[in-house]
Protein backbone atom coordinates (compact mmCIF):
# COMPACT_ATOMS: atom_id res chain seq x y z
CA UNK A 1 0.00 0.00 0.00
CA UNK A 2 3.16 2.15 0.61
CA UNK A 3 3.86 1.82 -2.43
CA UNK A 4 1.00 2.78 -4.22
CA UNK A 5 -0.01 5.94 -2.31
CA UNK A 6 3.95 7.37 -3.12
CA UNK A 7 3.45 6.39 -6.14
CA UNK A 8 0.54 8.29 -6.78
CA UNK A 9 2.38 11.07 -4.44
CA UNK A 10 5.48 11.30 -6.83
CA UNK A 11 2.92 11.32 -9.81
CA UNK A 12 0.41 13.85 -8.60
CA UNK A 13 3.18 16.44 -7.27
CA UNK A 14 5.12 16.15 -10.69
CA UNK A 15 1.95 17.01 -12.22
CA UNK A 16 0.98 19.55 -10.14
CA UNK A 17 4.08 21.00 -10.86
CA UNK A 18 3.89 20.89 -14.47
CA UNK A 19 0.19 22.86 -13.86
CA UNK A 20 2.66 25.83 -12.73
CA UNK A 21 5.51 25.85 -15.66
CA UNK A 22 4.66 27.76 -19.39
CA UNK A 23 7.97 26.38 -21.05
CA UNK A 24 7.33 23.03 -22.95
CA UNK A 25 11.03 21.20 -22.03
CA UNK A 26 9.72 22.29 -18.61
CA UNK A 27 6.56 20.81 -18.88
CA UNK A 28 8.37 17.67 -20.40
CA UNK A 29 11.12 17.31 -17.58
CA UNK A 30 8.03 16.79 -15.17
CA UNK A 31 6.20 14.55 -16.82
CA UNK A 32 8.55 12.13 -17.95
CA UNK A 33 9.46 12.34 -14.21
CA UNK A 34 5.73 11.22 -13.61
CA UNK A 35 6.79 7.34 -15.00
CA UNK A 36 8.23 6.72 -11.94
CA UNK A 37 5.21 7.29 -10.32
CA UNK A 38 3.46 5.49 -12.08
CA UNK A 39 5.69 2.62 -11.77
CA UNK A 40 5.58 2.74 -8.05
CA UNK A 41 1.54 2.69 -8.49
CA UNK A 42 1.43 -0.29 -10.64
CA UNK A 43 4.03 -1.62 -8.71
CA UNK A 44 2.04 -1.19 -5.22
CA UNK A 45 -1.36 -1.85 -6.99
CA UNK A 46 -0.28 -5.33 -7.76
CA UNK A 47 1.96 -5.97 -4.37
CA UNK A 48 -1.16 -4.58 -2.68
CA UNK A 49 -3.37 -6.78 -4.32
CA UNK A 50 -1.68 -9.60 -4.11
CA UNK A 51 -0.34 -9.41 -0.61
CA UNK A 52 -4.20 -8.14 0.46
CA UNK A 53 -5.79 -11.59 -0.76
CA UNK A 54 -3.00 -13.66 1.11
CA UNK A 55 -3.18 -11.72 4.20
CA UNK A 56 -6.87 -12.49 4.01
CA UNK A 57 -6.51 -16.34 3.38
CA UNK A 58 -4.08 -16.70 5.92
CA UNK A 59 -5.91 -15.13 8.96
CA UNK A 60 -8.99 -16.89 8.03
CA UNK A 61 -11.32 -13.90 6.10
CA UNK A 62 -11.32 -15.63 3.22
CA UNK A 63 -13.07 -13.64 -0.16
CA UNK A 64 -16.41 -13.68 1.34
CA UNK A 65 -16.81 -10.45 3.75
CA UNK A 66 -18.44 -7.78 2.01
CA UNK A 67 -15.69 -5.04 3.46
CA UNK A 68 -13.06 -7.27 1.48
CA UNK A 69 -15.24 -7.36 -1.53
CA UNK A 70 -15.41 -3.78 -1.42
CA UNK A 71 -11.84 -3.15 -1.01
CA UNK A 72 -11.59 -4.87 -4.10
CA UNK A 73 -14.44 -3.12 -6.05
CA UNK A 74 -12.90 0.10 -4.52
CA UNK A 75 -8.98 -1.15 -5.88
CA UNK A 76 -10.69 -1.66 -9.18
CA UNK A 77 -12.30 1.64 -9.22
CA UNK A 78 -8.84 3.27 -8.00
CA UNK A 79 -6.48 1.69 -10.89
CA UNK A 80 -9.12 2.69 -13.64
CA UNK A 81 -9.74 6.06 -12.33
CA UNK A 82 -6.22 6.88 -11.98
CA UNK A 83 -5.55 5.22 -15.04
CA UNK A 84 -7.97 7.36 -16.95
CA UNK A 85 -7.08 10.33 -15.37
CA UNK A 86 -3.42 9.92 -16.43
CA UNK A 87 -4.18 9.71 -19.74
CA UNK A 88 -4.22 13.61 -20.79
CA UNK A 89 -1.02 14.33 -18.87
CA UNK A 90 0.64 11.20 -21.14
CA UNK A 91 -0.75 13.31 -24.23
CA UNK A 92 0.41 16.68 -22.75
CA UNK A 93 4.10 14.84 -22.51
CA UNK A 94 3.75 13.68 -26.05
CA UNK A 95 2.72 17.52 -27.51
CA UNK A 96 5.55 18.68 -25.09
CA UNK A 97 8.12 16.66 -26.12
CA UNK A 98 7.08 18.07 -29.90
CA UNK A 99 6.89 21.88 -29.08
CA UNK A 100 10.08 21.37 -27.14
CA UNK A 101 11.94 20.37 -29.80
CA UNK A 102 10.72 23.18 -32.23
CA UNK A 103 11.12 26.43 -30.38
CA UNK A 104 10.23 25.76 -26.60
CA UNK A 105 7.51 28.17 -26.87
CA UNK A 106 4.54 28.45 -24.38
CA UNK A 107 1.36 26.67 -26.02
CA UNK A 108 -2.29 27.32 -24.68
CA UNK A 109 -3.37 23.58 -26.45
CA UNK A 110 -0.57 22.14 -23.70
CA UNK A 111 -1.19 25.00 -21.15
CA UNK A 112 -4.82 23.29 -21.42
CA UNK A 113 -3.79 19.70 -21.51
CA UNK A 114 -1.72 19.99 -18.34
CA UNK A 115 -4.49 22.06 -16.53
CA UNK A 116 -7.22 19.99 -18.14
CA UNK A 117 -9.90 19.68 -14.87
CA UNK A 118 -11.62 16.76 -15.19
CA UNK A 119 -8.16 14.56 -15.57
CA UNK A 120 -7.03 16.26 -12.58
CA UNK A 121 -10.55 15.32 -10.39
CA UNK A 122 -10.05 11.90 -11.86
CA UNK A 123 -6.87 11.43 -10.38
CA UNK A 124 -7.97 13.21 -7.10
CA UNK A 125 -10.97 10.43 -6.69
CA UNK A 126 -8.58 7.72 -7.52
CA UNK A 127 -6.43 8.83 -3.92
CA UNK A 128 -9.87 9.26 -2.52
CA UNK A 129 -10.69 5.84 -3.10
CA UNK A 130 -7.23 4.40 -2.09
CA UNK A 131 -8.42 6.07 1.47
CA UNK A 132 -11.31 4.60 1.90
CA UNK A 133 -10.16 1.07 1.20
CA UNK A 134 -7.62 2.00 4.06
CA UNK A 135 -10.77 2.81 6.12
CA UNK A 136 -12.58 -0.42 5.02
CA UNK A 137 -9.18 -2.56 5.93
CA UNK A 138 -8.82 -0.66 9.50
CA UNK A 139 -11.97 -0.71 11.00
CA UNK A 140 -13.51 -3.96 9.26
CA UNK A 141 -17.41 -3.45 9.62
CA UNK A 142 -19.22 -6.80 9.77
């Protein structure tokens, strides 16, 4: 789980960041910086999952609760969320990279790729989801 919420720390700072730069190799050096994030997102998405279903074998929950069956609707939810909301910023990187290598001049189409909203909420109700799994895996309700 560690993993997965730097991850998506690393990611959504990097991004943020971009949100404040006008200069496209700017804009670029960010974003490429995002991959790691993501890495350490798919990286603790898959250690989470995997380590989350053992943990629940071994001390006896099994698959059956309905918290653990939400945790896993809610990890669903999280990875496609994020990975949806992720999307425009790998597009944003992509016109970037071009603009950066003809002139470096500011651009509103990337200005409004980098600040596009509804990516942004996206990736905000991706976290938001990560948290309440850790709610659902902390307090257990029957």
């Amino acid at each position: 789980m560690i993993l997965f919420f730097s991850g998506a720390a690393v990611a959504g700072t990097l991004q943020l960041g971009a949100i404040r730069r006008e200069k496209p190799s700017e804009i670029l050096t960010l974003l490429r910086l995002t991959r790691v994030g993501v890495l350490l997102v798919v990286a603790g998405a898959l250690m989470t999952l995997g380590f989350g279903i053992a943990l629940a074998e071994h001390l006896g929950f099994g698959m059956s609760p309905a918290w653990i069956q939400a945790s896993l609707g809610l990890w669903v939810a999280a990875v496609v969320v994020g990975g949806i909301g992720g999307r425009t910023a790998r597009h944003a990187r992509y016109r970037a990279e071009e603009l950066a290598a003809s002139g470096d001049l500011p651009d509103q189409g990337l200005t409004a790729l980098v600040r596009h909203r509804p990516s942004l909420w996206l990736s905000y109700l991706s976290t938001a989801l990560l948290l309440a799994i850790v709610v659902l895996m902390v307090w257990k309700p029957s």
